[in-house]
C-alpha atoms as a PDB file:
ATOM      1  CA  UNK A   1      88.245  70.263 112.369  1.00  0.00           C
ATOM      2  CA  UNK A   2      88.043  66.632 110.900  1.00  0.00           C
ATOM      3  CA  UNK A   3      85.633  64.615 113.210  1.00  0.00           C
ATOM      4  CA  UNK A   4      88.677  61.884 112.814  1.00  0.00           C
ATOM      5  CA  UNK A   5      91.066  64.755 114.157  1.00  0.00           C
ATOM      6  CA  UNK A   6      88.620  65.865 116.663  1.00  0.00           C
ATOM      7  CA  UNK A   7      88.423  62.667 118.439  1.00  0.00           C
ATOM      8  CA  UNK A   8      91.742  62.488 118.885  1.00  0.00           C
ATOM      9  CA  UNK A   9      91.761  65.606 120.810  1.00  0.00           C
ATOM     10  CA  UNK A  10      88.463  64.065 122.896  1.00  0.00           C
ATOM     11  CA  UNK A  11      90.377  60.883 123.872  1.00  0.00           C
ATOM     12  CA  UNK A  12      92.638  63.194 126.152  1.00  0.00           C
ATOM     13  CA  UNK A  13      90.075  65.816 128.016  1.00  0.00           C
ATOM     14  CA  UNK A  14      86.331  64.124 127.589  1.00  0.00           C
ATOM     15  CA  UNK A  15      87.602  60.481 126.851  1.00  0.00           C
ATOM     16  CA  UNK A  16      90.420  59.404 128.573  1.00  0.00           C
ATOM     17  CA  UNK A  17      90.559  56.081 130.114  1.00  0.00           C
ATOM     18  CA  UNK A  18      91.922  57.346 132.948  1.00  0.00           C
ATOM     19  CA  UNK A  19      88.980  60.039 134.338  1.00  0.00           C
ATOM     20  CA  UNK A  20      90.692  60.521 137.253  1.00  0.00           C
ATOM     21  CA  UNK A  21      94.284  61.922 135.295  1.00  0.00           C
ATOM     22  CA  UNK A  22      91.447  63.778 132.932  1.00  0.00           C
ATOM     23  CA  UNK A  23      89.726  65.530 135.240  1.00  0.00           C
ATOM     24  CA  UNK A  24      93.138  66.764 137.268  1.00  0.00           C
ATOM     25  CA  UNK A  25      94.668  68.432 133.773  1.00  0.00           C
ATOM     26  CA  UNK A  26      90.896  69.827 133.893  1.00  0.00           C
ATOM     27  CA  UNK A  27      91.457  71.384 137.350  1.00  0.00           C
ATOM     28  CA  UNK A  28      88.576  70.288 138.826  1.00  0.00           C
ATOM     29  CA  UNK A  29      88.349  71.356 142.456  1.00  0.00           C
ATOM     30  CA  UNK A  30      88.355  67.561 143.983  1.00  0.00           C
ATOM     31  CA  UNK A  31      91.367  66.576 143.071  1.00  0.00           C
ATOM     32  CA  UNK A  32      93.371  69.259 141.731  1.00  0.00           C
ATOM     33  CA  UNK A  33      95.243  71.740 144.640  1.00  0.00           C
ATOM     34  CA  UNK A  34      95.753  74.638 142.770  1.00  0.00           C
ATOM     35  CA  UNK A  35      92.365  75.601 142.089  1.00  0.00           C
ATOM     36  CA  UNK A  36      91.204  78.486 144.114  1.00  0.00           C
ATOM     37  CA  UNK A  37      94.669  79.902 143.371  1.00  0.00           C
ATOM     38  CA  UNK A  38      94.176  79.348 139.698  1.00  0.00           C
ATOM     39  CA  UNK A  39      90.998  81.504 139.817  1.00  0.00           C
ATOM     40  CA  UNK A  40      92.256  84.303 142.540  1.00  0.00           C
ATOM     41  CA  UNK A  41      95.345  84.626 139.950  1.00  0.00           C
ATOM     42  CA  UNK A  42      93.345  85.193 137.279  1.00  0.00           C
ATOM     43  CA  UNK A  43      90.756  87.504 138.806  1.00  0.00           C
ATOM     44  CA  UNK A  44      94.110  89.668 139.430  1.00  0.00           C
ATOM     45  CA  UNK A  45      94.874  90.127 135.718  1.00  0.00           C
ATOM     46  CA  UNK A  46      91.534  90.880 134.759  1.00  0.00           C
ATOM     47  CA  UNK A  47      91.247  93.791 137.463  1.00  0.00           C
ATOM     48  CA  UNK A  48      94.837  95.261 136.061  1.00  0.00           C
ATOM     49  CA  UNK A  49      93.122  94.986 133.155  1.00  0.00           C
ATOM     50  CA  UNK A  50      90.278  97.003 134.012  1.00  0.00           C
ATOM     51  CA  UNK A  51      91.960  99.582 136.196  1.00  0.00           C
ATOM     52  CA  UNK A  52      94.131 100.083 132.601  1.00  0.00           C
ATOM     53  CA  UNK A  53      90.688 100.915 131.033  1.00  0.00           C
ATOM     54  CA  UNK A  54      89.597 102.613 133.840  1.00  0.00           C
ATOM     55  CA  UNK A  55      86.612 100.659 134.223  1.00  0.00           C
ATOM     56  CA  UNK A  56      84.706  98.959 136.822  1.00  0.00           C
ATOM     57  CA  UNK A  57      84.742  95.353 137.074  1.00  0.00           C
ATOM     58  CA  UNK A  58      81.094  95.069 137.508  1.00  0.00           C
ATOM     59  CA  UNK A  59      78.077  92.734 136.407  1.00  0.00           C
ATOM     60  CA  UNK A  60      78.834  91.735 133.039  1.00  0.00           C
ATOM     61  CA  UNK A  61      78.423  88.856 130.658  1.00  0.00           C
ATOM     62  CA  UNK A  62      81.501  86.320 130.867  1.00  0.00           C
ATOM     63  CA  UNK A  63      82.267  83.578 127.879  1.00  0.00           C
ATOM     64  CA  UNK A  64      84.960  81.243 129.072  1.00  0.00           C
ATOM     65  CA  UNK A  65      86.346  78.884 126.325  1.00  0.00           C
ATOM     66  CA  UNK A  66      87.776  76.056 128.156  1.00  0.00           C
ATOM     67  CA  UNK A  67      85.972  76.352 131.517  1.00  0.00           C
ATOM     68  CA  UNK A  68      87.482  73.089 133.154  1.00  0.00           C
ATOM     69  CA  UNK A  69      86.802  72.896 136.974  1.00  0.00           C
ATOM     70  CA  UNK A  70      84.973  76.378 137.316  1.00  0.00           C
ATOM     71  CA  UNK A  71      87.904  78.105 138.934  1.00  0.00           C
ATOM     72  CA  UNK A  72      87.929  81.642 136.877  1.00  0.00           C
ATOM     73  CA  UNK A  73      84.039  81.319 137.609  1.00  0.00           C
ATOM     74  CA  UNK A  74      84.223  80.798 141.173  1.00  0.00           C
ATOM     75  CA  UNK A  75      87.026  83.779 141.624  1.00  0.00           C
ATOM     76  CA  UNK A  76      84.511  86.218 138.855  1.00  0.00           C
ATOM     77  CA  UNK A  77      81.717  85.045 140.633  1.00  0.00           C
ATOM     78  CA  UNK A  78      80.833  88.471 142.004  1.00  0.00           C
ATOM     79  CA  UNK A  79      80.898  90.198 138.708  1.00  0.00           C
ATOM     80  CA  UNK A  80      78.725  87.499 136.990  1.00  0.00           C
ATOM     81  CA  UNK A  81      75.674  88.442 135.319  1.00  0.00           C
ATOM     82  CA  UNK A  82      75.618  85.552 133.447  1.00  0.00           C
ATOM     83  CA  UNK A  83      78.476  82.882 132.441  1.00  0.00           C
ATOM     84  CA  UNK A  84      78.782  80.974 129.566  1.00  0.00           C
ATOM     85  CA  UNK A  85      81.431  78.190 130.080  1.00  0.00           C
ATOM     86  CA  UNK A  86      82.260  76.146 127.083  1.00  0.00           C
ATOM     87  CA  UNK A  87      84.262  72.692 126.921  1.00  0.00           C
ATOM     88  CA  UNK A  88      84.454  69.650 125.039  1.00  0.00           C
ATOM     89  CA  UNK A  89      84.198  67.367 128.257  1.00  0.00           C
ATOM     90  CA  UNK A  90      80.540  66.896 129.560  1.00  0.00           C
ATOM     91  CA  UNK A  91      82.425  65.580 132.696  1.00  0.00           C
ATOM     92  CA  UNK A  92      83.952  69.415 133.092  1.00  0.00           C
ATOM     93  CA  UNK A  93      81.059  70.886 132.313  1.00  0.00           C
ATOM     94  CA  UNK A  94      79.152  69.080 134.848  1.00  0.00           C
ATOM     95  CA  UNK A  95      82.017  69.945 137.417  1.00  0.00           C
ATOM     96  CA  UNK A  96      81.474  73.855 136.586  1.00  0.00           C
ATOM     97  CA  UNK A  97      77.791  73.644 136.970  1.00  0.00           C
ATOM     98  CA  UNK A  98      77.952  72.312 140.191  1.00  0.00           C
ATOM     99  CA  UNK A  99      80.391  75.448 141.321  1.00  0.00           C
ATOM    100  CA  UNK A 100      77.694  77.807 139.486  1.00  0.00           C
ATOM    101  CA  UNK A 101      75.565  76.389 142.012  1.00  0.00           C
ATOM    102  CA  UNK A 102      77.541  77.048 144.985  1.00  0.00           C
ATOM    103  CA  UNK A 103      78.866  80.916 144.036  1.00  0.00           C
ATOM    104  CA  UNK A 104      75.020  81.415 143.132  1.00  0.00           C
ATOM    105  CA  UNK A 105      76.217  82.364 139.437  1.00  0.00           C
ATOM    106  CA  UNK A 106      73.827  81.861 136.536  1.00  0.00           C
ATOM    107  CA  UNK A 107      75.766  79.580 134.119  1.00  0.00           C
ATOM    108  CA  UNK A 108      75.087  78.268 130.919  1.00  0.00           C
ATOM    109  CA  UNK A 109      77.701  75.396 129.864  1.00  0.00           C
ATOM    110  CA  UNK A 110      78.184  74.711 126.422  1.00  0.00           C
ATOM    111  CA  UNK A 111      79.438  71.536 124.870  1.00  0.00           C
ATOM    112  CA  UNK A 112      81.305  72.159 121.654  1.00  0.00           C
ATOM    113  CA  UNK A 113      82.556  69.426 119.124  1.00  0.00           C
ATOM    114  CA  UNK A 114      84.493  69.365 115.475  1.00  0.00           C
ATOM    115  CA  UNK A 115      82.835  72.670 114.872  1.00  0.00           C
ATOM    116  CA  UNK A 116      82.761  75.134 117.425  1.00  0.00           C
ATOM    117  CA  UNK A 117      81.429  77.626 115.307  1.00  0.00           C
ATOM    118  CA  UNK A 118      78.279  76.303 114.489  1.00  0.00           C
ATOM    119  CA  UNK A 119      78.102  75.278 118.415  1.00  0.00           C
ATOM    120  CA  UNK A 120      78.392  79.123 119.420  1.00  0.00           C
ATOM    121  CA  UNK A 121      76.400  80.879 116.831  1.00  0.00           C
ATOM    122  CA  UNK A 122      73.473  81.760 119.470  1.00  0.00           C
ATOM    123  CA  UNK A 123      75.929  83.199 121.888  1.00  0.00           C
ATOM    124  CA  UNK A 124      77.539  85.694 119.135  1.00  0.00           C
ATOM    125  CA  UNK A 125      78.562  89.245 120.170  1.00  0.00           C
ATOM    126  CA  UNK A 126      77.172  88.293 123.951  1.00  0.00           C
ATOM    127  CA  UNK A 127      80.120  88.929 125.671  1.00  0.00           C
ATOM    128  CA  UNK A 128      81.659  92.088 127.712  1.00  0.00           C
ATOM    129  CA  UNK A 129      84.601  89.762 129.099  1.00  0.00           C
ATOM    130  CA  UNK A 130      86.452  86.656 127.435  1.00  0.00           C
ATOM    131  CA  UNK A 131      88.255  84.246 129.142  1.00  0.00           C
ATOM    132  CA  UNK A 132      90.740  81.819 128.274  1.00  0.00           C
ATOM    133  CA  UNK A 133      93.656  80.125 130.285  1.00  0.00           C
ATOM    134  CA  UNK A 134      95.903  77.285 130.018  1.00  0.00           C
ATOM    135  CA  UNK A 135      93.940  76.349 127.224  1.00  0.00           C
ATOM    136  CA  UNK A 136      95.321  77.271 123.789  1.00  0.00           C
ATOM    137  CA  UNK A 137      98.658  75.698 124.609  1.00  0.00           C
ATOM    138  CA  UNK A 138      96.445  72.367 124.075  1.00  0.00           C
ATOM    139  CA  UNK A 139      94.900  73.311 120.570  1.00  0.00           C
ATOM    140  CA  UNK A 140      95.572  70.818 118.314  1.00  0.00           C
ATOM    141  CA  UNK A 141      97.300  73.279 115.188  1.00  0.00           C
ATOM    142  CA  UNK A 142      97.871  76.548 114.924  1.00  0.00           C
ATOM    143  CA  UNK A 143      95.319  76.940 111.847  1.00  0.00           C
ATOM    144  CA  UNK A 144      92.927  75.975 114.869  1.00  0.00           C
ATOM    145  CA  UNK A 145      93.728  78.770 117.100  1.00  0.00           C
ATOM    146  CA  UNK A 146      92.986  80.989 114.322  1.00  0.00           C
ATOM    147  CA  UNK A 147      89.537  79.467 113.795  1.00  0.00           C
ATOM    148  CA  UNK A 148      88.948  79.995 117.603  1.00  0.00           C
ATOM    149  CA  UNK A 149      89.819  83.592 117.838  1.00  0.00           C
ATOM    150  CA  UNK A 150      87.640  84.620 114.684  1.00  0.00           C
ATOM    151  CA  UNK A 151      84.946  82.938 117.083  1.00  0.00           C
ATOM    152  CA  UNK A 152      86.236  85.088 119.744  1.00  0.00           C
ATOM    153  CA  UNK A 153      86.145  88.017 117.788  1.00  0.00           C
ATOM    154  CA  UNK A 154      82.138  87.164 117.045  1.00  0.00           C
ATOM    155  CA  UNK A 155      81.602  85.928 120.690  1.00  0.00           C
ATOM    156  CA  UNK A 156      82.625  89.645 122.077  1.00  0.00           C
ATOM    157  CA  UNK A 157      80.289  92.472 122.210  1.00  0.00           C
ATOM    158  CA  UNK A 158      81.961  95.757 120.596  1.00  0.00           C
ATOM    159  CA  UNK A 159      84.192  97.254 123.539  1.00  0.00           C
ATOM    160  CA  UNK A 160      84.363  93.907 124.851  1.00  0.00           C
ATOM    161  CA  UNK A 161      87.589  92.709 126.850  1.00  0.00           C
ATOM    162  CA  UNK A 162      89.646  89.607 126.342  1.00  0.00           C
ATOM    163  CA  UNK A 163      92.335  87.525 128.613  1.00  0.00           C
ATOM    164  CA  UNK A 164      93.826  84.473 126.497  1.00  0.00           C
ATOM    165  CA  UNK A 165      97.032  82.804 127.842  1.00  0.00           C
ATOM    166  CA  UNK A 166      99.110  80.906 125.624  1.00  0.00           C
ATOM    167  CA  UNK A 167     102.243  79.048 125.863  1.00  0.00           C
ATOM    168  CA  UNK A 168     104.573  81.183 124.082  1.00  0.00           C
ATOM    169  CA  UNK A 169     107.789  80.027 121.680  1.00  0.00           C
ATOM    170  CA  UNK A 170     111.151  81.738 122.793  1.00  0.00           C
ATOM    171  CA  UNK A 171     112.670  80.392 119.762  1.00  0.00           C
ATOM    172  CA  UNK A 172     114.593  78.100 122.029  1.00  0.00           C
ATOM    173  CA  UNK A 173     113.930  74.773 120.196  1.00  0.00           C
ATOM    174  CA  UNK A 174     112.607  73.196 123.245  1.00  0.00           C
ATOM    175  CA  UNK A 175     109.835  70.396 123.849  1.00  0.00           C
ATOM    176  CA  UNK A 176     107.992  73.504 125.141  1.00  0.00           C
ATOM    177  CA  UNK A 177     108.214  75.829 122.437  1.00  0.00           C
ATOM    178  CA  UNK A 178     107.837  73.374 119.195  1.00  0.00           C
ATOM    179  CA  UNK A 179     104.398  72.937 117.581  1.00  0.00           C
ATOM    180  CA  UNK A 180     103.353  69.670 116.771  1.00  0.00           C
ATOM    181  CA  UNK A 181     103.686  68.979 113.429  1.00  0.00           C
ATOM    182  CA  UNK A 182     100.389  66.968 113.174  1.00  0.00           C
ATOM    183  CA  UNK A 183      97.436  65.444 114.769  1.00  0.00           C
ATOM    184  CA  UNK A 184      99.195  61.911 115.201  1.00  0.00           C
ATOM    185  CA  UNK A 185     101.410  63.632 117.684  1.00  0.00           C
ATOM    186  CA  UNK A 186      98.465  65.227 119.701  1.00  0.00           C
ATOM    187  CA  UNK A 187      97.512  62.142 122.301  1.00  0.00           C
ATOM    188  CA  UNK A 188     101.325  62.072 122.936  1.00  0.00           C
ATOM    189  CA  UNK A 189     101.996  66.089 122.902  1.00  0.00           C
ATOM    190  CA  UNK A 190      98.701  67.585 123.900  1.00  0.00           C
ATOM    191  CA  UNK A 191     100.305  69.662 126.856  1.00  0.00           C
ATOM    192  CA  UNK A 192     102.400  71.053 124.690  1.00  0.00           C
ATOM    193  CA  UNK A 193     100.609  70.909 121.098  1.00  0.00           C
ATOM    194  CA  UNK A 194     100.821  74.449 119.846  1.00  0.00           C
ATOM    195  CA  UNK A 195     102.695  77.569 120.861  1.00  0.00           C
ATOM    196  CA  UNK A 196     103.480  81.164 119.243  1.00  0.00           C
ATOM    197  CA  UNK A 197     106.064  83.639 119.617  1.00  0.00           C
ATOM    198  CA  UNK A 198     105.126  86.787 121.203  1.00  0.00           C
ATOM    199  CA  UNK A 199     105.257  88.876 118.041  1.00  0.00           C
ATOM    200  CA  UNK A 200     103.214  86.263 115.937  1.00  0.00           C
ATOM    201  CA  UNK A 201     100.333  85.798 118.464  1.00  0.00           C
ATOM    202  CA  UNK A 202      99.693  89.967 118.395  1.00  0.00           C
ATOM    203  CA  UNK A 203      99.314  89.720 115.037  1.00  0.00           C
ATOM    204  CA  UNK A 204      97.154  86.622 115.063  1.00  0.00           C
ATOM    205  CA  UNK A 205      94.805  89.024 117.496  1.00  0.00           C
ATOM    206  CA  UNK A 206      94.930  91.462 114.537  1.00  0.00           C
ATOM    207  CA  UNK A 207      94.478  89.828 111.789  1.00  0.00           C
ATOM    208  CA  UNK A 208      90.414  88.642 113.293  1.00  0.00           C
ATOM    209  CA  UNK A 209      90.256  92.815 114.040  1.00  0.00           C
ATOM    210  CA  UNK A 210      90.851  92.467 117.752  1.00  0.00           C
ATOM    211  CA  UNK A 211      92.898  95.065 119.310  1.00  0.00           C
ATOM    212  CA  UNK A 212      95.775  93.828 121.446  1.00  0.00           C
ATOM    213  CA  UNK A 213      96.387  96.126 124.479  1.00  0.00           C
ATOM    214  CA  UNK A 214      99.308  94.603 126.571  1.00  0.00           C
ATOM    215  CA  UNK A 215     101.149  91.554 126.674  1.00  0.00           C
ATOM    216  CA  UNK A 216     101.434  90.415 131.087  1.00  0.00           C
ATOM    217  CA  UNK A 217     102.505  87.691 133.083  1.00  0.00           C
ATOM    218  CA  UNK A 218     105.760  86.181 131.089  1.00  0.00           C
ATOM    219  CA  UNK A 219     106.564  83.482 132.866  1.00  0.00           C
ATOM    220  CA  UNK A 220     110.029  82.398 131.315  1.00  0.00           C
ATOM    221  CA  UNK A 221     110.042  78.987 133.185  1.00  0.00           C
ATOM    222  CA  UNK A 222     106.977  77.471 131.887  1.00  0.00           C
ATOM    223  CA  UNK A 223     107.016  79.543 128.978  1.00  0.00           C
ATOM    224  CA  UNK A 224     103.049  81.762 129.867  1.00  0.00           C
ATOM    225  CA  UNK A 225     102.387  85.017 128.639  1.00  0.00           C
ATOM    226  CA  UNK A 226      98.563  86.640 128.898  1.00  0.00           C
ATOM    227  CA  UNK A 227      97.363  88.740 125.838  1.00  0.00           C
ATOM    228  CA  UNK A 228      95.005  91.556 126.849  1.00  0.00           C
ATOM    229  CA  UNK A 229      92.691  92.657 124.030  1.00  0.00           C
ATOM    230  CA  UNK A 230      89.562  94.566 123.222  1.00  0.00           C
ATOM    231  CA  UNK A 231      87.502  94.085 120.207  1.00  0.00           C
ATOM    232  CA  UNK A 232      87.168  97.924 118.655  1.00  0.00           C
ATOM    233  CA  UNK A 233      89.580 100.341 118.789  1.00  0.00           C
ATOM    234  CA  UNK A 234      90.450 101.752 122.871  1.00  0.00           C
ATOM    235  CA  UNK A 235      89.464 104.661 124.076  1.00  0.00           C
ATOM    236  CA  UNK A 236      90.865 106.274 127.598  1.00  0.00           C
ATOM    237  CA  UNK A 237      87.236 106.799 129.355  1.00  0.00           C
END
């Protein structure tokens, strides 16, 4: 990304003049009432996930991209080996660390600008699970997204699992489904920057060789859908 574009995209979530609206969209804990819901929600998907694998959701190495307030963290907690949280706020990062301290989880945050890749190259093929929600619907272009999950692809270990929620397009022509159409838009139309249709974001998972597994949790009023992916081909064990 253009370090002009990127910018634009840190003025909302590391930033913002207001720290207080910044860190709510974050979900950090202090002021944001959803949050141990958030994670306890999430922890559910990711043991349907496993049961579908038949594995056990044991001591692993976690990447989170987008790891806000620490919520997923706090609810994986138990399963944590070690966590790698990554963000482009130092203010969320320093909000996760601080709930790594209370769950006892070793956590390494990771502060990622114009080019994430080049941020992430020591943590490559390091992860059994990947984590991403209510984060993708904020990515600034769709050529972006694609960036992100080739990253995703090399973040994974082979057999690795992945959870990435998006805000999906139901061809509706709503303020929720639409795109934007460029970065000027982004500080106006960051909640709802980018989007995909169903169909399009299974094959976006295929074209970086990641195997989608199941598509869960459509929620039709805010337009949510969960893709559940492995990278290398699934095997019943």
């Amino acid at each position: 990304m253009r370090k002009e574009d990127f910018e634009k995209v840190e003025s909302v979530w590391a930033n913002n003049e207001d720290s207080v609206y910044q860190n709510k969209i974050s979900h950090h804990r202090k002021i944001w009432g959803g949050w141990d819901n958030w994670g306890q929600h999430n922890l559910s998907e990711i043991k349907r996930c496993f049961s579908f694998l038949n594995r056990e959701l044991a001591s692993m190495s976690i990447v989170e991209w987008g790891v806000g307030g620490g919520a997923n963290m706090g609810a994986l907690s138990f399963c944590s080996q070690n966590y790698i949280g990554i963000d482009i706020s130092p203010s969320s990062l320093v909000a996760s660390t601080e709930i790594a301290k209370e769950y006892v989880v070793p956590f390494t945050p990771v502060l990622i600008g114009a080019n994430p890749e080049e941020d992430l190259l020591s943590y490559f093929d390091s992860a059994d699970l990947f984590v991403s929600t209510a984060v993708f619907q904020h990515f600034p272009s769709k050529e972006y997204t694609f960036e992100v999950l080739k990253i995703v692809y090399n973040l994974l270990k082979t057999g690795g699992v992945g959870l990435i929620q998006i805000r999906y397009d139901n061809r509706d022509g709503s303020k929720k489904s639409r795109t934007i159409e460029g970065i000027e838009e982004y500080q106006e139309k960051y909640m709802t920057a980018t989007s995909f249709t169903l169909e399009k974001f299974w094959e976006e998972l295929k074209r970086v060789s990641l195997q989608p597994l199941y598509i869960s949790n459509i929620v039709k009023q805010n337009q949510y859908a969960n893709f559940i992916f492995t990278k290398g081909e699934f095997q019943d064990e």
